[in-house]
C-alpha atoms as a PDB file:
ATOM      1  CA  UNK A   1      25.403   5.565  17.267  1.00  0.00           C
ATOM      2  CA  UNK A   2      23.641   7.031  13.786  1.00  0.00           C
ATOM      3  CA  UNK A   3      20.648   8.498  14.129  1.00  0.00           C
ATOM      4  CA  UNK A   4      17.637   6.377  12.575  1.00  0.00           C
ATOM      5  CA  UNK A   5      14.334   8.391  11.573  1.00  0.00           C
ATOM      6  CA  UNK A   6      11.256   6.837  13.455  1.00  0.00           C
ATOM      7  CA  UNK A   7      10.129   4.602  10.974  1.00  0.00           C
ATOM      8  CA  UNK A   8      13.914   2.908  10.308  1.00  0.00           C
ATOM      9  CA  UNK A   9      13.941   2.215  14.013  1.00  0.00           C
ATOM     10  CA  UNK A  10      11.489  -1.008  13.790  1.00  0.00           C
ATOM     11  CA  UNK A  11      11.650  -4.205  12.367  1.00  0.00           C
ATOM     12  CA  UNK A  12       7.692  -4.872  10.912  1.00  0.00           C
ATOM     13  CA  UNK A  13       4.890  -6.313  13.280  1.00  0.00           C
ATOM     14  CA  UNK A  14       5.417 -10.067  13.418  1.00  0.00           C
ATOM     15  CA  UNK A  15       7.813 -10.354  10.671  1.00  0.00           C
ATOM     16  CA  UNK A  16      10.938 -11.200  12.229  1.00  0.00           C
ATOM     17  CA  UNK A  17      12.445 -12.023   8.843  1.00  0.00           C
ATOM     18  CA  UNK A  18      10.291  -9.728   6.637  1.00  0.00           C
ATOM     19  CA  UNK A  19      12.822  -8.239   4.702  1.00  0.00           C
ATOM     20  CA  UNK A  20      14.112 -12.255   3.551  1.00  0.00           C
ATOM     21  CA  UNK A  21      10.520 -13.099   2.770  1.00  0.00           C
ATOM     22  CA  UNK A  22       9.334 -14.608  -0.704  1.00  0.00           C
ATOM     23  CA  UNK A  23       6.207 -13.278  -1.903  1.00  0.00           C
ATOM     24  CA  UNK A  24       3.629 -14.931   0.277  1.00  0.00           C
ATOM     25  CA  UNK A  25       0.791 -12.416   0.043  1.00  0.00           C
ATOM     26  CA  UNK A  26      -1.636 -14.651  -2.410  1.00  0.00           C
ATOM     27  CA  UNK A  27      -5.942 -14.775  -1.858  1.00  0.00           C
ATOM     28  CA  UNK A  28      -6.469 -17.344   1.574  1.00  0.00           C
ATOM     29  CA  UNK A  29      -3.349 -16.332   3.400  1.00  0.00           C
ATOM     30  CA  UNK A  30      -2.980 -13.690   6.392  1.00  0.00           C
ATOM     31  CA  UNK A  31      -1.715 -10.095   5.485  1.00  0.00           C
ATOM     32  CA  UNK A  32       1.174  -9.268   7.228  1.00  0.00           C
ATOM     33  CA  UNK A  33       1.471  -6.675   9.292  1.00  0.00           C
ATOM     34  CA  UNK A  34       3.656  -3.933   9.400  1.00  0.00           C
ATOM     35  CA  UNK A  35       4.455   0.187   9.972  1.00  0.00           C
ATOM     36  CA  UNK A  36       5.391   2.566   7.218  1.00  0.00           C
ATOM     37  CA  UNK A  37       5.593   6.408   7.670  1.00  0.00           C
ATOM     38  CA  UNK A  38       3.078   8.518   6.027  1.00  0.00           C
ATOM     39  CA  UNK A  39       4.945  11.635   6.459  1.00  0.00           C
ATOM     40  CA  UNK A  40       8.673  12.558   7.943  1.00  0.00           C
ATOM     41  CA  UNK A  41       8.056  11.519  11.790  1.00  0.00           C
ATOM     42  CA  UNK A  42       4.654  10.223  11.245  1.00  0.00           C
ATOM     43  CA  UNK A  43       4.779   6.417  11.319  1.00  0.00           C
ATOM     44  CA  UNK A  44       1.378   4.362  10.544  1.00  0.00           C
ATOM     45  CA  UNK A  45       0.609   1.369  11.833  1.00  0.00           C
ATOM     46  CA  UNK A  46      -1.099  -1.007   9.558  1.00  0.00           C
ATOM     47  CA  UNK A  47      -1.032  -3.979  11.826  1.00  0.00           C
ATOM     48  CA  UNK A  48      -3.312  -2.420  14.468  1.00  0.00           C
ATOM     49  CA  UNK A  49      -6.232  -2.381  11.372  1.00  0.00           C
ATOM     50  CA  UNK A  50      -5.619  -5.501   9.716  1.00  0.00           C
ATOM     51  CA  UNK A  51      -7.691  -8.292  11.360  1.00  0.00           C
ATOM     52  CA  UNK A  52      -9.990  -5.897  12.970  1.00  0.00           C
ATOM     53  CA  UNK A  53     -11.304  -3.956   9.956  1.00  0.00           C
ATOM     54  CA  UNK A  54     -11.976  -4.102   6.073  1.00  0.00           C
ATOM     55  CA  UNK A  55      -8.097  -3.016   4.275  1.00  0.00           C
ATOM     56  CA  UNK A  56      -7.366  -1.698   0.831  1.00  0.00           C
ATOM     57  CA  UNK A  57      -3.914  -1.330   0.209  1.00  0.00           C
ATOM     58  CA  UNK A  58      -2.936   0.339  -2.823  1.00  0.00           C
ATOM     59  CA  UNK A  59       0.848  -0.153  -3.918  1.00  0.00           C
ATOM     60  CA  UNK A  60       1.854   2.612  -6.674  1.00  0.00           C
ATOM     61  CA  UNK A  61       4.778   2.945  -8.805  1.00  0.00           C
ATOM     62  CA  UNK A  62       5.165   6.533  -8.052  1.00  0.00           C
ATOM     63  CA  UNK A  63       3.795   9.198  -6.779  1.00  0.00           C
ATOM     64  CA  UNK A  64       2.721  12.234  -9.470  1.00  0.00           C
ATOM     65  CA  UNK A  65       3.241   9.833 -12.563  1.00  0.00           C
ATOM     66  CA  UNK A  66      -0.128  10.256 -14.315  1.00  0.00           C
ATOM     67  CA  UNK A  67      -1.387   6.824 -13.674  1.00  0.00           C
ATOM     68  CA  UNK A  68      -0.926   6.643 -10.162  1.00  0.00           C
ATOM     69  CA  UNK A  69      -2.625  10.343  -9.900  1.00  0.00           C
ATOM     70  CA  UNK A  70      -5.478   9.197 -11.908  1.00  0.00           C
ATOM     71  CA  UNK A  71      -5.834   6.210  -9.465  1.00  0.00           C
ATOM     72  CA  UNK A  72      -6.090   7.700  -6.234  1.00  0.00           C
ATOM     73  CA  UNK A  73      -7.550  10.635  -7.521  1.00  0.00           C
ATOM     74  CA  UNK A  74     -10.505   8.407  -8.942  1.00  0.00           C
ATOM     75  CA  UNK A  75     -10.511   6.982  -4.692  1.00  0.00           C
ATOM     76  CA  UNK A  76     -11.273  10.469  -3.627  1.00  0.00           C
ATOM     77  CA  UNK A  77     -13.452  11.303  -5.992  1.00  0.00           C
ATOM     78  CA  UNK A  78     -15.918   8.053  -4.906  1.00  0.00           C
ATOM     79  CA  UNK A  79     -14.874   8.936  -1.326  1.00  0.00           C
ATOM     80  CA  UNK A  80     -18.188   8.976   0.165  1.00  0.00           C
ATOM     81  CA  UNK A  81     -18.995   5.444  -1.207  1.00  0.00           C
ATOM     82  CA  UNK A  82     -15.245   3.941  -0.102  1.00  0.00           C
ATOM     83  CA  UNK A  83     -16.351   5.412   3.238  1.00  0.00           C
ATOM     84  CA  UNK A  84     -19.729   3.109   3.542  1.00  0.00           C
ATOM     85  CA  UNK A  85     -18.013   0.254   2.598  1.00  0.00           C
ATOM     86  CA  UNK A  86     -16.325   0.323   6.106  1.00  0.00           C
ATOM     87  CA  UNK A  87     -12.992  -0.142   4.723  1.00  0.00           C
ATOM     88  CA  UNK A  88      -9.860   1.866   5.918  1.00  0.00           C
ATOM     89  CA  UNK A  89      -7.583   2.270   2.322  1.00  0.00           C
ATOM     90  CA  UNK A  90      -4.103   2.779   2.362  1.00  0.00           C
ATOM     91  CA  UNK A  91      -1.770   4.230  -0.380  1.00  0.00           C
ATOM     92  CA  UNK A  92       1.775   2.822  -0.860  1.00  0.00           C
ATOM     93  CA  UNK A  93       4.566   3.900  -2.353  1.00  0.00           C
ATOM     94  CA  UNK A  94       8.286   3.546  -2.690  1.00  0.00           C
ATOM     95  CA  UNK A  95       8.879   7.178  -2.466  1.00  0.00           C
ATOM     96  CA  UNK A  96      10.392   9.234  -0.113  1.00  0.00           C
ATOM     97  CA  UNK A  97       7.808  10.036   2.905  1.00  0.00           C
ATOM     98  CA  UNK A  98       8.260  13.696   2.285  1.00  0.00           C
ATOM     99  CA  UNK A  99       7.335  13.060  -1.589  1.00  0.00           C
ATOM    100  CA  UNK A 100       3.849  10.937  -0.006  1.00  0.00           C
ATOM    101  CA  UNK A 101       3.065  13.712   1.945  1.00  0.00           C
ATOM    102  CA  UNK A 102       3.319  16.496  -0.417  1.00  0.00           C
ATOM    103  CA  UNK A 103       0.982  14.056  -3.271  1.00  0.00           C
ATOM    104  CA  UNK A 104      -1.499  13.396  -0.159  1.00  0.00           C
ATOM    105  CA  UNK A 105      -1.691  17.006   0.223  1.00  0.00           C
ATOM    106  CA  UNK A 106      -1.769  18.434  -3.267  1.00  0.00           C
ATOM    107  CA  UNK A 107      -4.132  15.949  -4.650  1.00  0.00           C
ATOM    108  CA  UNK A 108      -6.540  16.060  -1.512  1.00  0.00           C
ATOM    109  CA  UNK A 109      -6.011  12.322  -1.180  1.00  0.00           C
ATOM    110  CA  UNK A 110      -8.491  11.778   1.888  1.00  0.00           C
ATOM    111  CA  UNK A 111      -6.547   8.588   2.894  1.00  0.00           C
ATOM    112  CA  UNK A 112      -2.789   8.014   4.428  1.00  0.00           C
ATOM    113  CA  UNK A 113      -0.316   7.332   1.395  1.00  0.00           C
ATOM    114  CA  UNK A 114       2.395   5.087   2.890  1.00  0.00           C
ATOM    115  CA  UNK A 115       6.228   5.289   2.083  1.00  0.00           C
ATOM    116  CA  UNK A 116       7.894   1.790   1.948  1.00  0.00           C
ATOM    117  CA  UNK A 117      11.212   3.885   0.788  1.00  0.00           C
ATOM    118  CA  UNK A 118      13.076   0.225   1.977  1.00  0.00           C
ATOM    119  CA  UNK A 119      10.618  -1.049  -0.597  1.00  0.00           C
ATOM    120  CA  UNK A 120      10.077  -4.230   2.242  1.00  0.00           C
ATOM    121  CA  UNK A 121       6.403  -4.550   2.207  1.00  0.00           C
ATOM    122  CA  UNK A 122       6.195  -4.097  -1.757  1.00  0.00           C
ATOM    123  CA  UNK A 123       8.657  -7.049  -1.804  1.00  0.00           C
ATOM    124  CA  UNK A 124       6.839  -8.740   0.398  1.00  0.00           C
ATOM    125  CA  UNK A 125       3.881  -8.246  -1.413  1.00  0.00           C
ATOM    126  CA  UNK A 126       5.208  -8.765  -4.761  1.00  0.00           C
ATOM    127  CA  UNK A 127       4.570  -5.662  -5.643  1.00  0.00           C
ATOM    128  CA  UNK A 128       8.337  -4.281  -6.633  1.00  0.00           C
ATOM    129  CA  UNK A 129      10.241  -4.260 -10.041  1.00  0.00           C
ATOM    130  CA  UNK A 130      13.207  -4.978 -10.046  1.00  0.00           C
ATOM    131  CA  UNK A 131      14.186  -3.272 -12.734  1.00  0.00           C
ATOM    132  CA  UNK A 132      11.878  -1.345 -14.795  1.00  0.00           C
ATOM    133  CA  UNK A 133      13.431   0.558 -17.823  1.00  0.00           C
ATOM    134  CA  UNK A 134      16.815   0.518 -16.144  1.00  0.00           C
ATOM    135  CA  UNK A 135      15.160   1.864 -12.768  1.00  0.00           C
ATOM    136  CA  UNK A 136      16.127  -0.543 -10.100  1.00  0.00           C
ATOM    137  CA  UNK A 137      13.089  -1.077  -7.409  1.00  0.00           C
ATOM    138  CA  UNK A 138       9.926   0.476  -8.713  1.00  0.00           C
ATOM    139  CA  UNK A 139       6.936  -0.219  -6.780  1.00  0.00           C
ATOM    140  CA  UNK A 140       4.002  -2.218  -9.176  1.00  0.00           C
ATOM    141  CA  UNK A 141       0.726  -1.130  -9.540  1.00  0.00           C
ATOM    142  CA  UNK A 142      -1.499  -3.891  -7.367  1.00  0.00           C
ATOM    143  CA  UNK A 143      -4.509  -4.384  -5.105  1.00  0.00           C
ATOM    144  CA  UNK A 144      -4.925  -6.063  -2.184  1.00  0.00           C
ATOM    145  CA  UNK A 145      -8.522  -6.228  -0.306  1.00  0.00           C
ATOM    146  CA  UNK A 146      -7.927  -7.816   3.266  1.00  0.00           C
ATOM    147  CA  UNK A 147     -11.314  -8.951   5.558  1.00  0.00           C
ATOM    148  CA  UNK A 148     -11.432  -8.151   8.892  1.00  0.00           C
ATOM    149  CA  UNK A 149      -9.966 -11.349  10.093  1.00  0.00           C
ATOM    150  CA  UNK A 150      -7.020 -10.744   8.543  1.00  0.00           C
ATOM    151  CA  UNK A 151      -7.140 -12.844   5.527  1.00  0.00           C
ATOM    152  CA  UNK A 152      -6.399 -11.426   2.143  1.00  0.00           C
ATOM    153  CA  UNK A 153      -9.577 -11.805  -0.135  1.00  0.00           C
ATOM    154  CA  UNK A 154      -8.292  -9.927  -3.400  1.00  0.00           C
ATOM    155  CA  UNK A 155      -4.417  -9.933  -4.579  1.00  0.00           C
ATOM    156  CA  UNK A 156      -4.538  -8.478  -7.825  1.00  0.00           C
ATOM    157  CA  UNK A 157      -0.540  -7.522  -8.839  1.00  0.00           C
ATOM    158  CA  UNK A 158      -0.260  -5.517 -12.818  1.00  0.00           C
ATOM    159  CA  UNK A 159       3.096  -6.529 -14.341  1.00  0.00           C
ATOM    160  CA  UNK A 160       1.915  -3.411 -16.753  1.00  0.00           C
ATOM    161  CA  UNK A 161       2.774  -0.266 -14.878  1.00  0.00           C
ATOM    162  CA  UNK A 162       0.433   2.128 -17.016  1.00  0.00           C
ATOM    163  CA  UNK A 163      -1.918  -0.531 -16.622  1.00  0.00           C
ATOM    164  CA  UNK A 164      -5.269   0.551 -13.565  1.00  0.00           C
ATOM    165  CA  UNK A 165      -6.232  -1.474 -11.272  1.00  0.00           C
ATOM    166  CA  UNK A 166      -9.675  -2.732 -11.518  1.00  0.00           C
ATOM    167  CA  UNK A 167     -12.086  -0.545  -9.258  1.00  0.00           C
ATOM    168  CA  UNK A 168     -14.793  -2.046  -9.645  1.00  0.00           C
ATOM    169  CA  UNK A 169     -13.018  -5.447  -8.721  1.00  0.00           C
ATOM    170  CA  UNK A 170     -11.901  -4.073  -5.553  1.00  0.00           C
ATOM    171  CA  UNK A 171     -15.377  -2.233  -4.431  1.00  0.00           C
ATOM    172  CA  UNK A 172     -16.654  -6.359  -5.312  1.00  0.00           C
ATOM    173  CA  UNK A 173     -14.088  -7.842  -3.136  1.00  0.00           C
ATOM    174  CA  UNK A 174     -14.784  -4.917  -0.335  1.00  0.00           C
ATOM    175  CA  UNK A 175     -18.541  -5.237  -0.415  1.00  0.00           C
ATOM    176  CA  UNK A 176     -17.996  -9.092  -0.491  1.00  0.00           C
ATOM    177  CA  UNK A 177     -16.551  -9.659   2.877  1.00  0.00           C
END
């Protein structure tokens, strides 16, 4: 039998057929759940906050590319005010989990950055290139705010990858529900 690192070992919360899914994350319907790893051995799971608290998850293309620094560097920054919102955020990206880990830590990033290295949840999402400039399964750049009943309130995916999201969208959408 191979050996499977922790977070290979687990099919997604719910989502029997996650990886076969069509993009069915839109405003109205109920965020999946699911586990990523936020470091090597260190598996997060997303499911046990969605429907019981405020979500922002945060899909990036990749980690260290200057938009995607800017982004969640602009998060801690406002820290304090993400933190009275009530809101847990989460960063994803289709990096390795030892490449989230080593951004998280470098940049200060006071929230868990996610690695969906089998790029399922971006897919799931929408939130995955399939090819951008000849590199197959970038992550996008989107936004999704999710209330705590589950339900997704703001879905906002950029087709644009140098193009930010809209932070003053998703503090509206957060302080909304």
């Amino acid at each position: 039998m191979a050996f499977l690192p922790p977070w290979q070992k687990h099919k997604p919360l719910g989502r029997p057929d996650f990886e076969n899914t069509p993009m069915s994350v839109t405003i109205g319907s109920h965020a999946p759940a699911f586990k990523l790893p936020a470091r090597p051995g260190h598996e997060v799971d997303v499911g046990n906050v969605i429907g019981h608290q405020k979500v922002v998850l945060l899909f990036i293309p990749l980690a260290f590319s200057p938009v995607c620094t800017t982004e969640f560097c602009t998060f801690r920054d406002d820290w304090s005010n993400w933190s009275k919102l009530g809101c847990a955020v989460f960063g994803i990206s289709v990096d390795s989990p030892f490449v989230t880990d080593k951004f998280k830590q470098e940049l200060s990033i006071p929230f868990d950055i996610l690695s969906d290295f089998n790029k399922e949840v971006s897919r799931t999402y929408g939130a995955l290139y399939e090819n951008l400039m000849g590199l197959k399964g970038v992550g996008k750049r989107a936004a999704f705010v999710i209330n705590a009943a589950g339900k997704v309130v703001y879905a906002k995916v950029n087709d644009e990858a140098g193009q930010q999201v809209d932070f003053a969208a998703i503090q509206s959408a957060v302080e909304s529900c």
